[in-house]
N, C-alpha and C. Protein backbone atom coordinates (compact mmCIF):
# COMPACT_ATOMS: atom_id res chain seq x y z
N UNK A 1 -16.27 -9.40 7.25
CA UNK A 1 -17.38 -8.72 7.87
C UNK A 1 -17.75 -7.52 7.01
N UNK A 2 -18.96 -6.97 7.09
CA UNK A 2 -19.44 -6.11 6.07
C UNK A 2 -19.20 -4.77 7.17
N UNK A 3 -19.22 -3.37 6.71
CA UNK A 3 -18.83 -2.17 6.81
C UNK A 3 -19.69 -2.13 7.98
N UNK A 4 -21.24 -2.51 8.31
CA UNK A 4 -21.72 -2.36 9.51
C UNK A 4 -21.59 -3.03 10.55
N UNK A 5 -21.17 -4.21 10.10
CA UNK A 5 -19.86 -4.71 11.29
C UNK A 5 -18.83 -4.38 11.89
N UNK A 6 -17.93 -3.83 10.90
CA UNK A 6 -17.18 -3.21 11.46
C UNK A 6 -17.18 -1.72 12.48
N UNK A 7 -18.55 -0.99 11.71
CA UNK A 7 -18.61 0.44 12.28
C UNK A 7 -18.69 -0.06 14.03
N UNK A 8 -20.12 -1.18 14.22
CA UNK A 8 -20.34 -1.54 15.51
C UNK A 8 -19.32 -2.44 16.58
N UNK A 9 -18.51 -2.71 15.95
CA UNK A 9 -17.61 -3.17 16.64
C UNK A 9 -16.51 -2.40 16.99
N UNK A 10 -16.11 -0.87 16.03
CA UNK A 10 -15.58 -0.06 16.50
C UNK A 10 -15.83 1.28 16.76
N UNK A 11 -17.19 1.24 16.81
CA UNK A 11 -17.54 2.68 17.29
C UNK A 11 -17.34 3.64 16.34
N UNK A 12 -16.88 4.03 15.08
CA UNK A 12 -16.61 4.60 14.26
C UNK A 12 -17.31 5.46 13.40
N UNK A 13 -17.46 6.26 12.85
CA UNK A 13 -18.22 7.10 12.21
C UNK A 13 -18.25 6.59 10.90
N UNK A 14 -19.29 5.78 10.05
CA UNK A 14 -18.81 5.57 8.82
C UNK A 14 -18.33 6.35 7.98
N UNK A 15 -18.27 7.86 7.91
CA UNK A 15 -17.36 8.53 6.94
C UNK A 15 -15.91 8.74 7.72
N UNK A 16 -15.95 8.37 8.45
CA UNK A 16 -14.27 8.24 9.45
C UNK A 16 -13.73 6.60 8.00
N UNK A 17 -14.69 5.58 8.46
CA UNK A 17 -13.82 4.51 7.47
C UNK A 17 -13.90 4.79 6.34
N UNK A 18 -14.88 5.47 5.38
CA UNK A 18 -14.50 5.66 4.06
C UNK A 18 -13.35 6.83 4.04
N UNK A 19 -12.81 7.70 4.69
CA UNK A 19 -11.42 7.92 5.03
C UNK A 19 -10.48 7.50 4.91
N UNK A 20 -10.44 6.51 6.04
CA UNK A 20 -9.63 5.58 6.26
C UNK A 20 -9.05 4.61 4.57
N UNK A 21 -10.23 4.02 4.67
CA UNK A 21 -10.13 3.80 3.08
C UNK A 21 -9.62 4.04 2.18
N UNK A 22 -10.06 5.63 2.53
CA UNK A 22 -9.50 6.09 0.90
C UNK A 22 -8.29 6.34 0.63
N UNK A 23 -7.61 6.74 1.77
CA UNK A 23 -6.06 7.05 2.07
C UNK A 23 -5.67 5.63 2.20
N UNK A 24 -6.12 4.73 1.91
CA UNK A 24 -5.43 2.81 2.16
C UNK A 24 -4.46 2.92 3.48
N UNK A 25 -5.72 3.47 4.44
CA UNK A 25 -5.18 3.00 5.94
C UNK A 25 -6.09 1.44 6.41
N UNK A 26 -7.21 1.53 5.41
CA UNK A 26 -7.84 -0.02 5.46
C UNK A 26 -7.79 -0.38 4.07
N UNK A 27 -7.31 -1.82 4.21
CA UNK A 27 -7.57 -2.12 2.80
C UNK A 27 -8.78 -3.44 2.47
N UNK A 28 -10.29 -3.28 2.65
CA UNK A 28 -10.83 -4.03 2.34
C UNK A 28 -10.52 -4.94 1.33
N UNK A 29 -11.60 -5.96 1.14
CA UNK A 29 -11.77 -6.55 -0.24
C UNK A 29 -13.13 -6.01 -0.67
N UNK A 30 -12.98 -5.69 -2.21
CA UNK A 30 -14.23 -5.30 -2.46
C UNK A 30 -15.39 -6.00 -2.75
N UNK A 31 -16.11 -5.84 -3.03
CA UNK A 31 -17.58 -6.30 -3.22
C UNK A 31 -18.66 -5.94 -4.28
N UNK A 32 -19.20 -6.61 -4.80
CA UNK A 32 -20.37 -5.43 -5.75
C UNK A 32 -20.97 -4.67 -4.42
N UNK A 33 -21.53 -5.01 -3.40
CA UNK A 33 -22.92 -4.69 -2.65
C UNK A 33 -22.20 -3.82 -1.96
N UNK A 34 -20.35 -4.09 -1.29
CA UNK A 34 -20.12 -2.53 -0.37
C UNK A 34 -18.76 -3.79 -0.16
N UNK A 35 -18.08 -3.65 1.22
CA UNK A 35 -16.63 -4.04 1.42
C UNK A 35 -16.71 -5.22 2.19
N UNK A 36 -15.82 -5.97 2.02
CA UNK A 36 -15.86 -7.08 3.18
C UNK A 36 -14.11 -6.95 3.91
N UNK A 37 -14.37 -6.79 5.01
CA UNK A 37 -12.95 -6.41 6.34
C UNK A 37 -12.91 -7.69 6.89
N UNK A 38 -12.24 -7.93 6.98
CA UNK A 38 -11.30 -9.00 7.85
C UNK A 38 -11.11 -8.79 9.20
N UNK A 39 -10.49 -9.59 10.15
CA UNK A 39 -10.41 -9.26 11.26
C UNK A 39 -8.39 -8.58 11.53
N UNK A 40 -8.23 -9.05 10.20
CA UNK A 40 -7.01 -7.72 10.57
C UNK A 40 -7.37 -6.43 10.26
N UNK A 41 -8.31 -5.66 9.07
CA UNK A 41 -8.68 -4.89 9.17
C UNK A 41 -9.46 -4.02 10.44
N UNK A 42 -10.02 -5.05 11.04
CA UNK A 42 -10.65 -4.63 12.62
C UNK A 42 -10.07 -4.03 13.30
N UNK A 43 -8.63 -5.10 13.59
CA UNK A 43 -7.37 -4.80 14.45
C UNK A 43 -6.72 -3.75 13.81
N UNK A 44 -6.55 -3.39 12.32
CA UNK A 44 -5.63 -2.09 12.40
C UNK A 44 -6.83 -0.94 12.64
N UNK A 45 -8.20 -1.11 12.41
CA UNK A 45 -8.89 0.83 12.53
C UNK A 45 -9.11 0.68 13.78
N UNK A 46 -8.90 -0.48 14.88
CA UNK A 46 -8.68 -0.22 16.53
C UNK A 46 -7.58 0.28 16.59
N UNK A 47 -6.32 -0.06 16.06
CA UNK A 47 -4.68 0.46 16.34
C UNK A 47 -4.59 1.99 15.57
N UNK A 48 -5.68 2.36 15.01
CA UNK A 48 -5.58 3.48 14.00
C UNK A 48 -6.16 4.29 15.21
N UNK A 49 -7.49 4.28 15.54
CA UNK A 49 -8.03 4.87 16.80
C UNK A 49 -7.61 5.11 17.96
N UNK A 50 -6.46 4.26 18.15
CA UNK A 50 -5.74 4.15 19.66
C UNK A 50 -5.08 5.18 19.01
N UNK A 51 -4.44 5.17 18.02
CA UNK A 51 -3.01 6.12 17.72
C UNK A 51 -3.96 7.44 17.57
N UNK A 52 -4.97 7.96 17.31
CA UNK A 52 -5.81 9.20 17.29
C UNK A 52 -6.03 9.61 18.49
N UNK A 53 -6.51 8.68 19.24
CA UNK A 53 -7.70 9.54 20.05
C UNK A 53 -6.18 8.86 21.56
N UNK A 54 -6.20 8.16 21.77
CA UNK A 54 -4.98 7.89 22.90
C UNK A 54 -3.50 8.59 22.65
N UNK A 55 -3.08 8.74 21.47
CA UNK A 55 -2.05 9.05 21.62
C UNK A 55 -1.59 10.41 20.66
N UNK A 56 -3.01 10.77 20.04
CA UNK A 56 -2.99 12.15 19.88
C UNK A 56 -2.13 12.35 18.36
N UNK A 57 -1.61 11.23 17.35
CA UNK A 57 -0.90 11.17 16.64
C UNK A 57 -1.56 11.65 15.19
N UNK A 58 -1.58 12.60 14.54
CA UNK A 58 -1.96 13.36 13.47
C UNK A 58 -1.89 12.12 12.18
N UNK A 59 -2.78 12.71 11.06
CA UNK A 59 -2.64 11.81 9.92
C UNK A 59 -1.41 11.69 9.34
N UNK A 60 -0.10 12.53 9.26
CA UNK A 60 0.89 12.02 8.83
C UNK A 60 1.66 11.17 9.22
N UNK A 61 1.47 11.06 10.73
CA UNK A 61 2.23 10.41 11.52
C UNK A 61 1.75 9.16 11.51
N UNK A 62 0.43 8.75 11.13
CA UNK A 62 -0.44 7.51 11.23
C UNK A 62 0.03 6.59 10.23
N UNK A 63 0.21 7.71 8.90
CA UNK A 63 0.41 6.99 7.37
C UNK A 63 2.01 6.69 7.58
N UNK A 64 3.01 7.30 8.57
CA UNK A 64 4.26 7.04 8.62
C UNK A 64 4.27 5.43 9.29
N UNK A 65 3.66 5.58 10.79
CA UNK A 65 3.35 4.32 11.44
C UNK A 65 3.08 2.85 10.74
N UNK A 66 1.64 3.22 9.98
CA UNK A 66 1.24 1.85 9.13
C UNK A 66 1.90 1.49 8.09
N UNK A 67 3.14 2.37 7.71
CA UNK A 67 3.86 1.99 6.45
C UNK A 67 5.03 1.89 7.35
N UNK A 68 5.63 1.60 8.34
CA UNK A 68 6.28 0.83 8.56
C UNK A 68 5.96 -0.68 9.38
N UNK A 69 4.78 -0.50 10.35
CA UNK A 69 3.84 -1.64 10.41
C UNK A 69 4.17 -2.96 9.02
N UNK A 70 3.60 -2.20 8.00
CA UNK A 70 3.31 -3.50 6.83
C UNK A 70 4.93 -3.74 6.89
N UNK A 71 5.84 -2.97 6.66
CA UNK A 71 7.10 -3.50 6.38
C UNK A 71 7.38 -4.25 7.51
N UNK A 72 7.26 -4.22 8.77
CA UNK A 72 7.68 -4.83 9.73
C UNK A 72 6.82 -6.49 9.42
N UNK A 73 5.80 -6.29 9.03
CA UNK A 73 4.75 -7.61 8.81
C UNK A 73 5.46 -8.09 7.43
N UNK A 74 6.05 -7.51 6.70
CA UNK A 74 6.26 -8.43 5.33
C UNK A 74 8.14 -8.94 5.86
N UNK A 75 8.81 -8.45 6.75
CA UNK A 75 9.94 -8.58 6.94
C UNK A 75 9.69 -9.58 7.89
N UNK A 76 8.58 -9.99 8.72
CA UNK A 76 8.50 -10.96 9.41
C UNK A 76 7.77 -12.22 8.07
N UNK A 77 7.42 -12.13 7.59
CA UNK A 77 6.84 -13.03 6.93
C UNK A 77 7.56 -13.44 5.64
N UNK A 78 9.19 -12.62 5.20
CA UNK A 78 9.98 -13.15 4.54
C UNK A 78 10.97 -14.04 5.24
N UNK A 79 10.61 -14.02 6.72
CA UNK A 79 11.87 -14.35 7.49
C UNK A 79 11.51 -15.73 8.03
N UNK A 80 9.74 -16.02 8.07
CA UNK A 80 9.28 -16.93 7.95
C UNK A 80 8.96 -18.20 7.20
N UNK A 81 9.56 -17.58 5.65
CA UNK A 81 9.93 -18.14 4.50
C UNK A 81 10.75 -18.77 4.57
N UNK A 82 11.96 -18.05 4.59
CA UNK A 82 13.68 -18.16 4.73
C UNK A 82 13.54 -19.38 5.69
N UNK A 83 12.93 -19.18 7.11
CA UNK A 83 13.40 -20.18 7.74
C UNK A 83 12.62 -21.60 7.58
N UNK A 84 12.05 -21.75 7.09
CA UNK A 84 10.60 -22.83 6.87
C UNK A 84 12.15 -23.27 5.24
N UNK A 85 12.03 -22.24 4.38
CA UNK A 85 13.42 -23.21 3.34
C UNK A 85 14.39 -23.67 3.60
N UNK A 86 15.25 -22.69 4.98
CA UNK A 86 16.55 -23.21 5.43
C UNK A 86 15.94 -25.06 6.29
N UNK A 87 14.70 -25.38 6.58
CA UNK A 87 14.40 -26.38 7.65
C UNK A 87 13.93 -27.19 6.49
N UNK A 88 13.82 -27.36 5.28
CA UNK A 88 13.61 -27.96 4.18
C UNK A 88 14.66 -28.52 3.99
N UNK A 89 15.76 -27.43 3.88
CA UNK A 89 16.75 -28.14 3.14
C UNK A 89 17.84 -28.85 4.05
N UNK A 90 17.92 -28.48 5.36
CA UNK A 90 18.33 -28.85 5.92
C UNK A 90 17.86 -30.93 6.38
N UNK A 91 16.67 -30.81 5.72
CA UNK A 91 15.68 -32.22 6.13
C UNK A 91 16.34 -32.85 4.77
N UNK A 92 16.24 -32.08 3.93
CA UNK A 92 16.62 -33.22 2.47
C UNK A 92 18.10 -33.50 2.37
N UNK A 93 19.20 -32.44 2.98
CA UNK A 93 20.44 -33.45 3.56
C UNK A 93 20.82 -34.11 4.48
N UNK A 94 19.79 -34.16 5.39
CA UNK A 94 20.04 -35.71 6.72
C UNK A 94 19.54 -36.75 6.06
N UNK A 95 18.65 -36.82 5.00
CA UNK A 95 18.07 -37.93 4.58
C UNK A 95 18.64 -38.73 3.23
């Protein structure tokens, strides 16, 4: 989705996401013409906003949050590996 998609879907101030941005609390893909966001990008500047404005949590605390977020997402998705190889190999010695 392009940057004015996203603003309207989250209410956002566009110099709030070039912020966001710039500190790689979003990480678009770029574009010649401007950014294209994803719908996980959506979901984290909603979870970024909840943690601001609901729960009152300052920018250090945000950049602490989403950097353990990704680790929690890459520790699930090595573990999703692991087990998808252990069910491989486990198939090529019954057979």
């Amino acid at each position: 989705m392009e940057m004015r998609q996203l603003i309207e879907r989250t209410h956002l101030d566009p110099q709030v996401v070039n912020t966001w941005i710039e500190a790689e609390w979003l990480l678009p893909m770029g574009v010649r013409t401007g950014f294209d966001f994803s719908e996980a990008d959506l979901a984290r500047a909603l979870f970024i906003q909840d943690l601001k404005v609901d729960f009152g949590v300052n920018d250090e605390g945000i950049a602490i949050v989403l950097h353990l977020l990704d680790q929690l997402h890459g520790l699930r998705s090595l573990l999703k590996n692991i087990r998808t190889a252990d069910a491989l190999a486990f198939g090529r010695d019954d057979g």
